[in-house]
C-alpha atoms as a PDB file:
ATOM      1  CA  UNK A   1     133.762   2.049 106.933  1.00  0.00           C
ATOM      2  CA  UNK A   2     132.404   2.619 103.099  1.00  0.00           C
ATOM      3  CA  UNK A   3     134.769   3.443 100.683  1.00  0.00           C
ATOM      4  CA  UNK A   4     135.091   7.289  99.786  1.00  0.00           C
ATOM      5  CA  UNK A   5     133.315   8.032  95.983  1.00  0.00           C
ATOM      6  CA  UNK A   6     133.375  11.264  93.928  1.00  0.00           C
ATOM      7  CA  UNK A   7     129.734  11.090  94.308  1.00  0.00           C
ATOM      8  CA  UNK A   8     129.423  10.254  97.947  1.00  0.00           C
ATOM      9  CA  UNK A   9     127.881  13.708  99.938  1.00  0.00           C
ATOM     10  CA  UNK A  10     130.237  15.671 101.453  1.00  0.00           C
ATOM     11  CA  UNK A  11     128.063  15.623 104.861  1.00  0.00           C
ATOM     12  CA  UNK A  12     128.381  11.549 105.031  1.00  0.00           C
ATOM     13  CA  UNK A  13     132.301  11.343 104.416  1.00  0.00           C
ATOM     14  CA  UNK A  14     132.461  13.925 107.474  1.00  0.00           C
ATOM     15  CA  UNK A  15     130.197  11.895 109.092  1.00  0.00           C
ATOM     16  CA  UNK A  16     132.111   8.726 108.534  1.00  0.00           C
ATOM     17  CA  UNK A  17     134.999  10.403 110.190  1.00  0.00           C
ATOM     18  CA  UNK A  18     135.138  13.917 111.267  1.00  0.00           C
ATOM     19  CA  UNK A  19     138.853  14.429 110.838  1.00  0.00           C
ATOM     20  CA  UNK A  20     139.247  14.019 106.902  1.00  0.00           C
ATOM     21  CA  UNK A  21     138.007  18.043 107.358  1.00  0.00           C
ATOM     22  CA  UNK A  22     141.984  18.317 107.872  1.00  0.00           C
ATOM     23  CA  UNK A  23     142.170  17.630 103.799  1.00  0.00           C
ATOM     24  CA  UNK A  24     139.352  19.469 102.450  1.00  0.00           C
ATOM     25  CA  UNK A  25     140.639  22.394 104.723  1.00  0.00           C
ATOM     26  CA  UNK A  26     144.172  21.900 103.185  1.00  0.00           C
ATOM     27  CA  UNK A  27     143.073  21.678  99.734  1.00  0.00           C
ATOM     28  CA  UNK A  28     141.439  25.113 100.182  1.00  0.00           C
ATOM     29  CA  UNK A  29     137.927  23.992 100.580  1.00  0.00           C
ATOM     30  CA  UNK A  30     136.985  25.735 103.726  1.00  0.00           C
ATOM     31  CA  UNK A  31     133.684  25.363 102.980  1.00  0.00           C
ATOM     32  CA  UNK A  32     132.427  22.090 104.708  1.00  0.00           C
ATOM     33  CA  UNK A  33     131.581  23.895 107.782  1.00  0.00           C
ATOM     34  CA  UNK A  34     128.686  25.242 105.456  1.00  0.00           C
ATOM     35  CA  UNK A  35     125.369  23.438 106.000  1.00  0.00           C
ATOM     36  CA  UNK A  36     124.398  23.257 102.247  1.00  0.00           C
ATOM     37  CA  UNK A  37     127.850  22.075 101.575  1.00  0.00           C
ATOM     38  CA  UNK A  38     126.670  19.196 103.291  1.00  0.00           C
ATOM     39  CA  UNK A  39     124.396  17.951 100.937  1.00  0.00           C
ATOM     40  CA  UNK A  40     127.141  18.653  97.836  1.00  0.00           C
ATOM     41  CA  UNK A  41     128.992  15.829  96.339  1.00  0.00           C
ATOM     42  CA  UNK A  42     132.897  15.525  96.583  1.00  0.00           C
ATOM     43  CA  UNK A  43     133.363  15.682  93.079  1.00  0.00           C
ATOM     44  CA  UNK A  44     130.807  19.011  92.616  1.00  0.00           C
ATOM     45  CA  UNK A  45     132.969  20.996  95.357  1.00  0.00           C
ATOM     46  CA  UNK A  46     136.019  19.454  93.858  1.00  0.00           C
ATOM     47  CA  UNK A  47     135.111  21.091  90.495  1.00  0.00           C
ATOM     48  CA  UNK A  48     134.421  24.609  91.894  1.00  0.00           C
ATOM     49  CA  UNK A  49     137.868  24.827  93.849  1.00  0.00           C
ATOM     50  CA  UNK A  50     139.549  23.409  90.655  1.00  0.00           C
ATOM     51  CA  UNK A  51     140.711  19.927  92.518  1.00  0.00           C
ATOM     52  CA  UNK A  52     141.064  16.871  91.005  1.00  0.00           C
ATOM     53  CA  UNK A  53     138.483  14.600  92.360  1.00  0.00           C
ATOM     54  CA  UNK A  54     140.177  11.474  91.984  1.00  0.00           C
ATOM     55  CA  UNK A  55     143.666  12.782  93.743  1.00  0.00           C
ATOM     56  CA  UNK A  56     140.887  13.951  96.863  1.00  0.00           C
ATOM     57  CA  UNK A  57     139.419  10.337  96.634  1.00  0.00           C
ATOM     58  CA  UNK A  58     142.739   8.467  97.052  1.00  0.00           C
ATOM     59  CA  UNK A  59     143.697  10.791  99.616  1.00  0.00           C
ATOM     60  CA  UNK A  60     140.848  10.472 101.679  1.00  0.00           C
ATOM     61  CA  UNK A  61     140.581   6.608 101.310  1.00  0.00           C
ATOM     62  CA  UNK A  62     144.436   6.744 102.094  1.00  0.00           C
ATOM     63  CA  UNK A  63     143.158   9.000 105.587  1.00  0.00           C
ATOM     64  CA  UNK A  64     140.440   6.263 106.440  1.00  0.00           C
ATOM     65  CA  UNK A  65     142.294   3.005 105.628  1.00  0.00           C
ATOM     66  CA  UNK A  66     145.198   4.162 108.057  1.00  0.00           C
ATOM     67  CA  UNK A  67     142.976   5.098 110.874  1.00  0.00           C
ATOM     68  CA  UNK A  68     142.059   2.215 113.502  1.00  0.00           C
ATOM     69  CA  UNK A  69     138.603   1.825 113.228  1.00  0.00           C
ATOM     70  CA  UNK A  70     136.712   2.387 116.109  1.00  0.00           C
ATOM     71  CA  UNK A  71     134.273  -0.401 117.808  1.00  0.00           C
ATOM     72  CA  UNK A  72     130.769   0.309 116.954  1.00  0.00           C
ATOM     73  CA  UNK A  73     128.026   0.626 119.661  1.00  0.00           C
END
């Protein structure tokens, strides 16, 4: 699993694992159900909901480092 970025798309971190929509969700950021939030970066929707993107980016490469990883197909 890639490392989460600031500039990483909103639409591949879901992708990467659909469950880290528990911390945009709690940060506010409802918005990632949104289809053109899909295609926003973390730090741009970071910015408009006044989050610090670098607190979101440890948080969320906290979320993915404790998670088993899954064997790919």
């Amino acid at each position: 699993m890639a490392t989460i970025t600031k500039d990483m798309l909103i639409g591949d971190i879901l992708d990467q694992d659909p469950e880290v929509a528990e911390f945009f969700f709690a940060m506010g950021m409802y918005c990632v159900g949104c289809p053109a939030s899909r295609g926003e970066t973390l730090e741009q929707a970071c910015l408009v909901h006044a989050i610090d993107p670098d607190e979101m980016v440890q948080e969320l490469n906290a979320r993915l480092t404790s998670v088993p990883q899954k064997a790919e197909k």
